[in-house]
PDB file of N, CA and C in Angstrom:
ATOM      1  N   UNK A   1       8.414 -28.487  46.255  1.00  0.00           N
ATOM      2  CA  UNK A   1       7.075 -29.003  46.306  1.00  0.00           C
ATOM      3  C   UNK A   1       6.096 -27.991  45.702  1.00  0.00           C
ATOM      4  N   UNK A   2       6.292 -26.693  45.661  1.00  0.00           N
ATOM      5  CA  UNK A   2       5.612 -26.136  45.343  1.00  0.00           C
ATOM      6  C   UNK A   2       5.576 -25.736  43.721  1.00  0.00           C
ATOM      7  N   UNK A   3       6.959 -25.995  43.139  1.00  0.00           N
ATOM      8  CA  UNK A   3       6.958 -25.682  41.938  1.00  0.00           C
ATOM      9  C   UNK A   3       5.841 -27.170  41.327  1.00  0.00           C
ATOM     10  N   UNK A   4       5.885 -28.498  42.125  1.00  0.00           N
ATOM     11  CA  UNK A   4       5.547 -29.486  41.169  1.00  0.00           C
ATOM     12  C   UNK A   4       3.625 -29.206  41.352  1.00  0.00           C
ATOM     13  N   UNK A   5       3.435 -28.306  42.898  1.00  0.00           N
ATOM     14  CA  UNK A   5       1.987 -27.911  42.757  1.00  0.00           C
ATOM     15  C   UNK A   5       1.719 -26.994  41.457  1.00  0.00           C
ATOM     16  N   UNK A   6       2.529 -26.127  41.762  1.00  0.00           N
ATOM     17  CA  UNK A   6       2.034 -25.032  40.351  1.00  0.00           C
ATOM     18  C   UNK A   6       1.863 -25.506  38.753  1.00  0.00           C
ATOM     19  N   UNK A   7       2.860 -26.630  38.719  1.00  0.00           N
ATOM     20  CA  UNK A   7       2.797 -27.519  37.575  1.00  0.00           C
ATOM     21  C   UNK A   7       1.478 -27.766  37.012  1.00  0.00           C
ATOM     22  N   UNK A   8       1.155 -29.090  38.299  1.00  0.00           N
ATOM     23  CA  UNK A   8      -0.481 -29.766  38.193  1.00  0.00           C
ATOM     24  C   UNK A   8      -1.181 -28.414  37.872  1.00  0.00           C
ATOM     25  N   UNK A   9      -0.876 -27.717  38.770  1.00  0.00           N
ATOM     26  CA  UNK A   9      -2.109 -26.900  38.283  1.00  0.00           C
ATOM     27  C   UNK A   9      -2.498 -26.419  36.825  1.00  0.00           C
ATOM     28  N   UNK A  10      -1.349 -26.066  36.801  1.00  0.00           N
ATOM     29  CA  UNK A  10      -1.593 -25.475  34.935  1.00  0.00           C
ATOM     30  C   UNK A  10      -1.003 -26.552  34.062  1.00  0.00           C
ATOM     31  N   UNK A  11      -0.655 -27.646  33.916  1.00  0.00           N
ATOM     32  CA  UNK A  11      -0.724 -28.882  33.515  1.00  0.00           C
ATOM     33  C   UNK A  11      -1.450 -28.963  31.962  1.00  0.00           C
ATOM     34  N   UNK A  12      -2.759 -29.112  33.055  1.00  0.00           N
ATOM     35  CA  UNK A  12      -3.878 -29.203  31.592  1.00  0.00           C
ATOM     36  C   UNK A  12      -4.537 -28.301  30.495  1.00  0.00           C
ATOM     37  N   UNK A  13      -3.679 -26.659  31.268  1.00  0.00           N
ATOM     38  CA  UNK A  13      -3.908 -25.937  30.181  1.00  0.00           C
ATOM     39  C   UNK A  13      -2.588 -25.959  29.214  1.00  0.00           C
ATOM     40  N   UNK A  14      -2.070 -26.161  29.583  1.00  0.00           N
ATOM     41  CA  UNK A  14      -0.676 -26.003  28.722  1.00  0.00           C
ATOM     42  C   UNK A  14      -0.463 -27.333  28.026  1.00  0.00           C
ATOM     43  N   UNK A  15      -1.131 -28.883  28.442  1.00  0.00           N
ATOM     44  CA  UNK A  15      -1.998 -29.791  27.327  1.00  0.00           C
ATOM     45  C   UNK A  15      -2.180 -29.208  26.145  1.00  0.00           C
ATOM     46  N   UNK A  16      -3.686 -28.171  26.862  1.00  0.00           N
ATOM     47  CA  UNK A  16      -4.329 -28.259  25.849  1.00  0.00           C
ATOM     48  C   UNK A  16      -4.214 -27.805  24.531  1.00  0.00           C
ATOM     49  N   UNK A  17      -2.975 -26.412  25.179  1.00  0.00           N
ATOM     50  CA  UNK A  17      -2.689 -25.355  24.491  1.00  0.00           C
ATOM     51  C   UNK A  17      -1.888 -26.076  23.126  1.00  0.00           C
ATOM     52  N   UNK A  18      -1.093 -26.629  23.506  1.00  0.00           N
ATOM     53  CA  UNK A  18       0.085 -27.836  22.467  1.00  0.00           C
ATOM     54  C   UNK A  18      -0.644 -28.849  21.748  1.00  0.00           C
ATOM     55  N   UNK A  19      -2.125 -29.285  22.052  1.00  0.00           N
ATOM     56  CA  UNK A  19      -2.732 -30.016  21.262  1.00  0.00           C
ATOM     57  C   UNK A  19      -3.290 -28.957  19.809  1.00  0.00           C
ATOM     58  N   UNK A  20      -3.837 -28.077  20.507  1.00  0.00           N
ATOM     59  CA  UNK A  20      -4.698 -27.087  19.923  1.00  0.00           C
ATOM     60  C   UNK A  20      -3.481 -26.608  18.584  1.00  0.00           C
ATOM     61  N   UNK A  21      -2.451 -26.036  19.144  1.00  0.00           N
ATOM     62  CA  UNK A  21      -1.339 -25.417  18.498  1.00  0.00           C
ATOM     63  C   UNK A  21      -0.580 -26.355  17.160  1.00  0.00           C
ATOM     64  N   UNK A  22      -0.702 -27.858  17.932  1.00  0.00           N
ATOM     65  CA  UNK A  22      -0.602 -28.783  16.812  1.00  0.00           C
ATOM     66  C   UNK A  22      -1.681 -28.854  15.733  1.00  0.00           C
ATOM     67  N   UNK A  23      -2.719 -29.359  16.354  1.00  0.00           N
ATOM     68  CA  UNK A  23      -3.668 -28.836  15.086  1.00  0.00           C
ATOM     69  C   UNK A  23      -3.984 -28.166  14.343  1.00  0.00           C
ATOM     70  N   UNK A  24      -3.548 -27.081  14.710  1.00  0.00           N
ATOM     71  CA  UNK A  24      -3.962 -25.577  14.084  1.00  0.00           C
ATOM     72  C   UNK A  24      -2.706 -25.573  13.079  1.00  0.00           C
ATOM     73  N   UNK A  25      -1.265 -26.060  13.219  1.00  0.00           N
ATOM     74  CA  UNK A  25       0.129 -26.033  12.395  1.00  0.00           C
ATOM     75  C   UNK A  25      -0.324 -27.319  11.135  1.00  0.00           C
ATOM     76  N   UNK A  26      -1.066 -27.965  11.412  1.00  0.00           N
ATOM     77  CA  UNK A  26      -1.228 -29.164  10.529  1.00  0.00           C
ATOM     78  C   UNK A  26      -2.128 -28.592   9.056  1.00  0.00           C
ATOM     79  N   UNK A  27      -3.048 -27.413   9.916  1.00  0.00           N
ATOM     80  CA  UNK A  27      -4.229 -26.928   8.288  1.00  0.00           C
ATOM     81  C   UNK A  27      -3.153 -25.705   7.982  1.00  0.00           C
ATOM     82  N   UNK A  28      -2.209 -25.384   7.803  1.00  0.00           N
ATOM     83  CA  UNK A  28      -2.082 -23.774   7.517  1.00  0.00           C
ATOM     84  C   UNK A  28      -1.368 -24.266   6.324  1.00  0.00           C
ATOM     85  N   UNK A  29      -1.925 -23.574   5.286  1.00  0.00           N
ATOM     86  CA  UNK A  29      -1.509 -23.771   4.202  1.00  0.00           C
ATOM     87  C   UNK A  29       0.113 -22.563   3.666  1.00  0.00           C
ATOM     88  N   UNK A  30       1.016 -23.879   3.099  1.00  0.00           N
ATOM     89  CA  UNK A  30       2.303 -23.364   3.114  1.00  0.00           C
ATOM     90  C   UNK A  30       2.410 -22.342   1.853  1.00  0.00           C
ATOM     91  N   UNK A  31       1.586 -21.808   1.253  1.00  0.00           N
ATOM     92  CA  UNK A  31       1.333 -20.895   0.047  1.00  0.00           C
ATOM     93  C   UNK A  31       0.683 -19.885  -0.126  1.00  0.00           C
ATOM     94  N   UNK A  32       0.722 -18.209   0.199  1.00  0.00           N
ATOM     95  CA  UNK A  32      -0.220 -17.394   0.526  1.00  0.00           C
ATOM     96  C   UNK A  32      -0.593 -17.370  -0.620  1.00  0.00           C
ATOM     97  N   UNK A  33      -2.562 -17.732  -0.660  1.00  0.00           N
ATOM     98  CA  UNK A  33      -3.011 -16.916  -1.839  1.00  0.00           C
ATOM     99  C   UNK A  33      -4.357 -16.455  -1.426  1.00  0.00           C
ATOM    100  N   UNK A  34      -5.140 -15.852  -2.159  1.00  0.00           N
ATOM    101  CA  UNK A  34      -6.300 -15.424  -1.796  1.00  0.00           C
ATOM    102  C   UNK A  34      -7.425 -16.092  -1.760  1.00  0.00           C
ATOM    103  N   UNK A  35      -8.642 -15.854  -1.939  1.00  0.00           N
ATOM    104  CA  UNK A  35      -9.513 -16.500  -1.662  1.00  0.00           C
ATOM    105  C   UNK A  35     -10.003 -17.196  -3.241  1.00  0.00           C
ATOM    106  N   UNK A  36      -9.846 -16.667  -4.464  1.00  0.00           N
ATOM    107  CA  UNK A  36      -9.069 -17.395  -5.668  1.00  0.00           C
ATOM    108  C   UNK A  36      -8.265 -18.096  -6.543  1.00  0.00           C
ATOM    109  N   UNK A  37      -7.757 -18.718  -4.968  1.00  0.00           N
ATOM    110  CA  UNK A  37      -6.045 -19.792  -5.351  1.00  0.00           C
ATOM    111  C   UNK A  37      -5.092 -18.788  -6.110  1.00  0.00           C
ATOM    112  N   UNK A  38      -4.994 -17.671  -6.193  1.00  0.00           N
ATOM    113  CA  UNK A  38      -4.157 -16.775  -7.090  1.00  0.00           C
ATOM    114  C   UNK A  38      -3.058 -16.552  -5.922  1.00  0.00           C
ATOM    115  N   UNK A  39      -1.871 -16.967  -6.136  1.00  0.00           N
ATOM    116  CA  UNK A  39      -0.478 -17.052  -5.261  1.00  0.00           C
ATOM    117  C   UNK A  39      -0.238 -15.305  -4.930  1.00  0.00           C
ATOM    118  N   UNK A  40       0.325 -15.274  -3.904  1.00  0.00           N
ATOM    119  CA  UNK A  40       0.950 -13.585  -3.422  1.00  0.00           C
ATOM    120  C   UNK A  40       0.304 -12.675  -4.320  1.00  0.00           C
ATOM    121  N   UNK A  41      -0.962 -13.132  -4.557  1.00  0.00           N
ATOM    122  CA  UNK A  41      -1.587 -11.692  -4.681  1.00  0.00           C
ATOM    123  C   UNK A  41      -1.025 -11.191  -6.138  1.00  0.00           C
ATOM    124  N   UNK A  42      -0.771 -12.164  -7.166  1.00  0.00           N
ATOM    125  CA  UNK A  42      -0.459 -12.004  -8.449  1.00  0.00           C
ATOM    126  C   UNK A  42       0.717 -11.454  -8.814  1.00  0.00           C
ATOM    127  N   UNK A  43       1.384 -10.934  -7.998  1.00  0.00           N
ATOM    128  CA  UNK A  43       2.811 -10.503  -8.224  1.00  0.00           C
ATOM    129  C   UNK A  43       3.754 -11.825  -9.016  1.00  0.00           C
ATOM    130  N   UNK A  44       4.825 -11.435  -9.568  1.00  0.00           N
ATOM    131  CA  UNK A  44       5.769 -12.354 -10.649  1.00  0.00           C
ATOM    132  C   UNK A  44       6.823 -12.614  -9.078  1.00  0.00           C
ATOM    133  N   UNK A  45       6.939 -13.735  -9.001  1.00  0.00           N
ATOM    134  CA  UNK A  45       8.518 -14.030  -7.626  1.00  0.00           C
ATOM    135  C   UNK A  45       9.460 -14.081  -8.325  1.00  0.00           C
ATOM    136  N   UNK A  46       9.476 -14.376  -9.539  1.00  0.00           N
ATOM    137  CA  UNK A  46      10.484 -14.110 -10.340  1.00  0.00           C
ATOM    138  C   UNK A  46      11.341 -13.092 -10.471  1.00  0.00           C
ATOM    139  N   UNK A  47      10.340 -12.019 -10.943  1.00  0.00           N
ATOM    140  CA  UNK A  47      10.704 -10.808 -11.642  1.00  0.00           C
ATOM    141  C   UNK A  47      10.975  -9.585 -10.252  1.00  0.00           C
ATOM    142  N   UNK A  48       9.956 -10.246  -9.046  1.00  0.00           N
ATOM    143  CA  UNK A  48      10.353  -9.306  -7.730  1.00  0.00           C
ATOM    144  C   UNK A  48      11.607  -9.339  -7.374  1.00  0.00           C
ATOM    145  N   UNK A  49      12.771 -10.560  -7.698  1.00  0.00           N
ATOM    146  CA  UNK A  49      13.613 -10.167  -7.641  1.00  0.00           C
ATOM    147  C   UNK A  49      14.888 -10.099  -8.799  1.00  0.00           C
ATOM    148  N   UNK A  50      14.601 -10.200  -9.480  1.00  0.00           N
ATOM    149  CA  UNK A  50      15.479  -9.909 -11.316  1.00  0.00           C
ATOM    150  C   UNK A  50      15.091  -8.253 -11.348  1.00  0.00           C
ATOM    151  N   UNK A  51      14.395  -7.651 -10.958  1.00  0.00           N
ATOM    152  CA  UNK A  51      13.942  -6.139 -11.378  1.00  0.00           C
ATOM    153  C   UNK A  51      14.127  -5.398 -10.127  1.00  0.00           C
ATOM    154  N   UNK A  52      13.896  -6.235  -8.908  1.00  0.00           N
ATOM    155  CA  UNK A  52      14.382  -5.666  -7.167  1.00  0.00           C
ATOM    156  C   UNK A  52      13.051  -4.775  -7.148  1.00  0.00           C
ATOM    157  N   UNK A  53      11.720  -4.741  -7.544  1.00  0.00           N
ATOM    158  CA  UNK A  53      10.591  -4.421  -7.232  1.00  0.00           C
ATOM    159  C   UNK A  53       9.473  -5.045  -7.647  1.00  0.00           C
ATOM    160  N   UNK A  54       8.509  -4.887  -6.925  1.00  0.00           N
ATOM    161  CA  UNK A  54       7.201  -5.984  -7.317  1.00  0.00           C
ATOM    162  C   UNK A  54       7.043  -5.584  -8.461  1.00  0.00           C
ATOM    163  N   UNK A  55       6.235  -6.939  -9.796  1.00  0.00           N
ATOM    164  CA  UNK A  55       6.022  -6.869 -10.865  1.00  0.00           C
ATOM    165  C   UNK A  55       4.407  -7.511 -10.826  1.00  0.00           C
ATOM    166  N   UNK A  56       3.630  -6.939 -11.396  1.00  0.00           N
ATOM    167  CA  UNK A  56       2.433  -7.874 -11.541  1.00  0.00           C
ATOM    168  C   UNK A  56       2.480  -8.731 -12.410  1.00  0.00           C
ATOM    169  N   UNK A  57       1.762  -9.842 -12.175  1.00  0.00           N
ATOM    170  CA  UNK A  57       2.006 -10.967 -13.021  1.00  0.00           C
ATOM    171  C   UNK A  57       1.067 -11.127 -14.344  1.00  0.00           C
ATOM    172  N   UNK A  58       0.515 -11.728 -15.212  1.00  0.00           N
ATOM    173  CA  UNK A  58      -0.450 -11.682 -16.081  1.00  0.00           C
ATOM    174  C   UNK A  58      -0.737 -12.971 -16.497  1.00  0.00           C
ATOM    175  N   UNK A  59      -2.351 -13.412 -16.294  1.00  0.00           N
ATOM    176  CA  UNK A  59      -3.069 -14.013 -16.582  1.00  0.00           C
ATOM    177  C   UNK A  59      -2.226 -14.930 -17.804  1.00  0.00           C
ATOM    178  N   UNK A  60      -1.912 -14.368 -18.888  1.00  0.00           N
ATOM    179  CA  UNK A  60      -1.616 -15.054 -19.771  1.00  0.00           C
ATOM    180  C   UNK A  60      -0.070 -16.515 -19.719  1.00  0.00           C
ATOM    181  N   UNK A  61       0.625 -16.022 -18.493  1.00  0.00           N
ATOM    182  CA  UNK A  61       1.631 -16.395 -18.153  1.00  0.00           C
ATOM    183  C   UNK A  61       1.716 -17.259 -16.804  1.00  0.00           C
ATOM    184  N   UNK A  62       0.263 -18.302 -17.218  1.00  0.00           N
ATOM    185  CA  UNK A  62      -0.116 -18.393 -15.545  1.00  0.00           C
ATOM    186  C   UNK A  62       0.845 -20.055 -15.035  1.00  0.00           C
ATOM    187  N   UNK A  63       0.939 -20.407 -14.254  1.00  0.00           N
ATOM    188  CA  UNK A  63       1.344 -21.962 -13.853  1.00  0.00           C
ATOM    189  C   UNK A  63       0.609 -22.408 -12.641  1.00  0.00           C
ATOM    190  N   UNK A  64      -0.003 -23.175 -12.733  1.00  0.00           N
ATOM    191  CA  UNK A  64      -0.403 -23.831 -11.522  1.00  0.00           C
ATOM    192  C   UNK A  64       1.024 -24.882 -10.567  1.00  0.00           C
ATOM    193  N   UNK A  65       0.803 -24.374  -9.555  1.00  0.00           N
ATOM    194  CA  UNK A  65       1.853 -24.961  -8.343  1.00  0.00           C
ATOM    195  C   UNK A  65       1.331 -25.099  -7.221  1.00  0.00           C
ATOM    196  N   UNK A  66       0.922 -26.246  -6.155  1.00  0.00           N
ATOM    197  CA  UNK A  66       0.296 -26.765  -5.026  1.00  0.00           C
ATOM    198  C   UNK A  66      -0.098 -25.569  -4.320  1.00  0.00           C
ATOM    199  N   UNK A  67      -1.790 -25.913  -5.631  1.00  0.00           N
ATOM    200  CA  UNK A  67      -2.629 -25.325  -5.186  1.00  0.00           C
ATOM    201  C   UNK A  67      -3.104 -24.162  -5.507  1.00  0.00           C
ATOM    202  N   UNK A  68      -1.746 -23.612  -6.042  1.00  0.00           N
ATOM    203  CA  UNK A  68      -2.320 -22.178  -6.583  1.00  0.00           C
ATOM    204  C   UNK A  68      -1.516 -22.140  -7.587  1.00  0.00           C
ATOM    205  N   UNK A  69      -2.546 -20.611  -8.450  1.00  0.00           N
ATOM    206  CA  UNK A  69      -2.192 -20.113  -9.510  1.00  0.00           C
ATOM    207  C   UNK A  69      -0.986 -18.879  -9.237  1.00  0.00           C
ATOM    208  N   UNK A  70       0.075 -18.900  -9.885  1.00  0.00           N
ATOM    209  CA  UNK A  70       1.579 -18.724 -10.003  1.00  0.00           C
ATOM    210  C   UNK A  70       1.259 -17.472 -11.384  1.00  0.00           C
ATOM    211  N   UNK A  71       1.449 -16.253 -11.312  1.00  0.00           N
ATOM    212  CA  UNK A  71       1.207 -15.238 -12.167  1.00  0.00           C
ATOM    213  C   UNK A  71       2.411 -14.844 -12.719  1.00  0.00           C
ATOM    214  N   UNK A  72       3.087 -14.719 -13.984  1.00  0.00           N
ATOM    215  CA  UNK A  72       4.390 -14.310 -14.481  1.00  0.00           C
ATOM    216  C   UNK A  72       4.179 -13.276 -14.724  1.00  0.00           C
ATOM    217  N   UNK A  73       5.496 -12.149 -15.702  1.00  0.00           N
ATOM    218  CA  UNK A  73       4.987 -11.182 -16.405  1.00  0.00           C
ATOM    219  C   UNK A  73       5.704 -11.533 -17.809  1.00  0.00           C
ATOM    220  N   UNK A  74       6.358 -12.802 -17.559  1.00  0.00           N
ATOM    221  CA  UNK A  74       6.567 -13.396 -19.142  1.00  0.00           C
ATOM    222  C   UNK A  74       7.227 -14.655 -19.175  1.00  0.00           C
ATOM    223  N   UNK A  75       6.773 -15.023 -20.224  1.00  0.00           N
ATOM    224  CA  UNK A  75       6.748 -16.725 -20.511  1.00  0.00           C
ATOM    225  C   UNK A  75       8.184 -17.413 -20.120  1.00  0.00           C
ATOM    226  N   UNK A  76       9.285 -16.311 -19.935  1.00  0.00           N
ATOM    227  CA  UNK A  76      11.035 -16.634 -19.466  1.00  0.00           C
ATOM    228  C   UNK A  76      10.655 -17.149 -18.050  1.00  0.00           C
ATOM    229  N   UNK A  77      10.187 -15.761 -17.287  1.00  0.00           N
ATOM    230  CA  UNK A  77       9.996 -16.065 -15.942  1.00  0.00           C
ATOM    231  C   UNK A  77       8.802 -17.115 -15.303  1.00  0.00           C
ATOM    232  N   UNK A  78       8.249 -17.764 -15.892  1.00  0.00           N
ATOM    233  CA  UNK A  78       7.183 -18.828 -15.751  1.00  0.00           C
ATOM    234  C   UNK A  78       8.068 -20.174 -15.903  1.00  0.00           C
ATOM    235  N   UNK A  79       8.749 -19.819 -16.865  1.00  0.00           N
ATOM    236  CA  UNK A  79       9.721 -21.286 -17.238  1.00  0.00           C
ATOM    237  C   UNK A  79      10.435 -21.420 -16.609  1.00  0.00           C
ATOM    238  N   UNK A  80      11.285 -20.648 -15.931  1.00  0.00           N
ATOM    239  CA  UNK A  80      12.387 -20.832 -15.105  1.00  0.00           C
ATOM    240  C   UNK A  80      11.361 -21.276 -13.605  1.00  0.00           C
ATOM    241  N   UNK A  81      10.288 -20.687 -13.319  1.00  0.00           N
ATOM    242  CA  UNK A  81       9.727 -20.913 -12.260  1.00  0.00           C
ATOM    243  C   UNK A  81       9.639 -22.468 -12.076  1.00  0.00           C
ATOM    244  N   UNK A  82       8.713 -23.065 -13.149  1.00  0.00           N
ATOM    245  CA  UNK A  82       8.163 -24.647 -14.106  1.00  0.00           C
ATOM    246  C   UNK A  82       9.236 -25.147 -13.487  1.00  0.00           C
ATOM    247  N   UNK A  83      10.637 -25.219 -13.768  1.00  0.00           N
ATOM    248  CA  UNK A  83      11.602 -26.124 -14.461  1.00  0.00           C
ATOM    249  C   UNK A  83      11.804 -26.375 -12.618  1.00  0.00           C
ATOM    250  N   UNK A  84      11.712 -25.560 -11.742  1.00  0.00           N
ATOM    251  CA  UNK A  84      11.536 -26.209  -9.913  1.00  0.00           C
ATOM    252  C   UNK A  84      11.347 -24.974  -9.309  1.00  0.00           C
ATOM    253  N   UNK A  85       9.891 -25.223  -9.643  1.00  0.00           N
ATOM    254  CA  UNK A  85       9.610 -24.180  -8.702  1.00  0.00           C
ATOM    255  C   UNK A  85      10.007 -23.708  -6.843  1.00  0.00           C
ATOM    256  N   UNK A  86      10.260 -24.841  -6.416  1.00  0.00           N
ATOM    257  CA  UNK A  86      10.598 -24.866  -4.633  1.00  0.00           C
ATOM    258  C   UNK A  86      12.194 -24.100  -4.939  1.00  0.00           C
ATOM    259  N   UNK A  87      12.881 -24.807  -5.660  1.00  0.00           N
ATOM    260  CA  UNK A  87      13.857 -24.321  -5.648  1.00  0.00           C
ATOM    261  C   UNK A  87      14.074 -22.404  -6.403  1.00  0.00           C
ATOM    262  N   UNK A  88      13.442 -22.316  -6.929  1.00  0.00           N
ATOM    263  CA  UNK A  88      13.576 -20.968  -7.454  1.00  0.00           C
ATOM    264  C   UNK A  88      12.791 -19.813  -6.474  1.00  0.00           C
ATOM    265  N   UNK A  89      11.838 -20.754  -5.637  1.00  0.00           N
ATOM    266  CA  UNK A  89      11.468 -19.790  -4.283  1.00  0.00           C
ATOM    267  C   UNK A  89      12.130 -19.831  -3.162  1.00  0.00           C
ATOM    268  N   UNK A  90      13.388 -21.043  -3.170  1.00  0.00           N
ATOM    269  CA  UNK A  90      14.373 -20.640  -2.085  1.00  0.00           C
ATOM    270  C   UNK A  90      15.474 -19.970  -2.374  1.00  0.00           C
ATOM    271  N   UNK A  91      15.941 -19.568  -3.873  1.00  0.00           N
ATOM    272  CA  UNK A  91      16.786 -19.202  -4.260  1.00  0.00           C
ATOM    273  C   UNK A  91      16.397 -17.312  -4.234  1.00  0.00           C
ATOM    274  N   UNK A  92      15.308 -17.257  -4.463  1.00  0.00           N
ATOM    275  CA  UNK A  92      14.696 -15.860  -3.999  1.00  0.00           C
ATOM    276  C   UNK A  92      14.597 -15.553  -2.793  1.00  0.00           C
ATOM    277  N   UNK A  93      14.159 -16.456  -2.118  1.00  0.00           N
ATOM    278  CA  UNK A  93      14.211 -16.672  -0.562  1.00  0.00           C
ATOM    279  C   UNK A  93      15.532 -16.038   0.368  1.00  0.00           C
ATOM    280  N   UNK A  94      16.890 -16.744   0.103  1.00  0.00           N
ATOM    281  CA  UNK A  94      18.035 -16.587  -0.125  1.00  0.00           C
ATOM    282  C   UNK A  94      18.730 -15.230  -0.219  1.00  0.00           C
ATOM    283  N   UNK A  95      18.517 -14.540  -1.225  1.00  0.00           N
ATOM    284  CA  UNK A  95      18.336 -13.342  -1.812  1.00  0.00           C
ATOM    285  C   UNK A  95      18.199 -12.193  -0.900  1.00  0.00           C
ATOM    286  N   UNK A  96      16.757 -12.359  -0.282  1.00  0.00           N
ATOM    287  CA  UNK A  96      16.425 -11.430   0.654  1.00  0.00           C
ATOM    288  C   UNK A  96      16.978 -11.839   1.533  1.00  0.00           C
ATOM    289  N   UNK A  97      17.577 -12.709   2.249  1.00  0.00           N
ATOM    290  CA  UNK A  97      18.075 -12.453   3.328  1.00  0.00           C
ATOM    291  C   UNK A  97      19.689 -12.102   3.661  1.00  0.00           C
ATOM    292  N   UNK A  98      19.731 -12.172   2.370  1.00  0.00           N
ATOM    293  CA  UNK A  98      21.460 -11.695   2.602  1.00  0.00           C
ATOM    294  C   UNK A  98      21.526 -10.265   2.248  1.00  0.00           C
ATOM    295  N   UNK A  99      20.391  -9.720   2.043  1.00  0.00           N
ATOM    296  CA  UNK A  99      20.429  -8.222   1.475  1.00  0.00           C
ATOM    297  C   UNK A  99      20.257  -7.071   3.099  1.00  0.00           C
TER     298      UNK A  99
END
């Protein structure tokens, strides 16, 4: 009896908490970029892992991908990005975690 008192009691914060928590999971955008739509902070995802260290990317080599701007450090690694991008960020994805 007493566990189903302690329940009620905190009940409606723990509502609220799971409403709140839902809402808040619904705006978070699945792509870090800055306050310039420029993706991870301009680094190549490509080349971070073909070279195994961050590469900056360059303006000239740019792709737009949901939402943001996608920075290469050359027109190879932009294309291969293009041709699926989801898949070439799970395949990097991948990568790091078996390392």
């Amino acid at each position: 009896m007493k566990i189903i008192h302690s329940f009620r009691k905190f009940a409606p914060a723990v509502a609220a908490l799971f409403c709140a928590t839902a809402a808040f999971a619904g705006k978070v955008d699945p792509i870090y970029k800055d306050g310039s739509g420029l993706a991870i902070r301009g680094y190549d995802p490509v080349a971070y892992f073909a070279e195994q260290k961050p590469v900056k990317g360059s303006a000239q080599f740019r792709y737009w991908w949901m939402g943001a701007a996608w920075l290469f450090a050359s027109a190879v690694n932009r294309d291969q990005f293009a041709s699926n991008p989801a898949s070439t960020l799970l395949s990097t994805a991948a990568i790091v975690r078996t390392r």
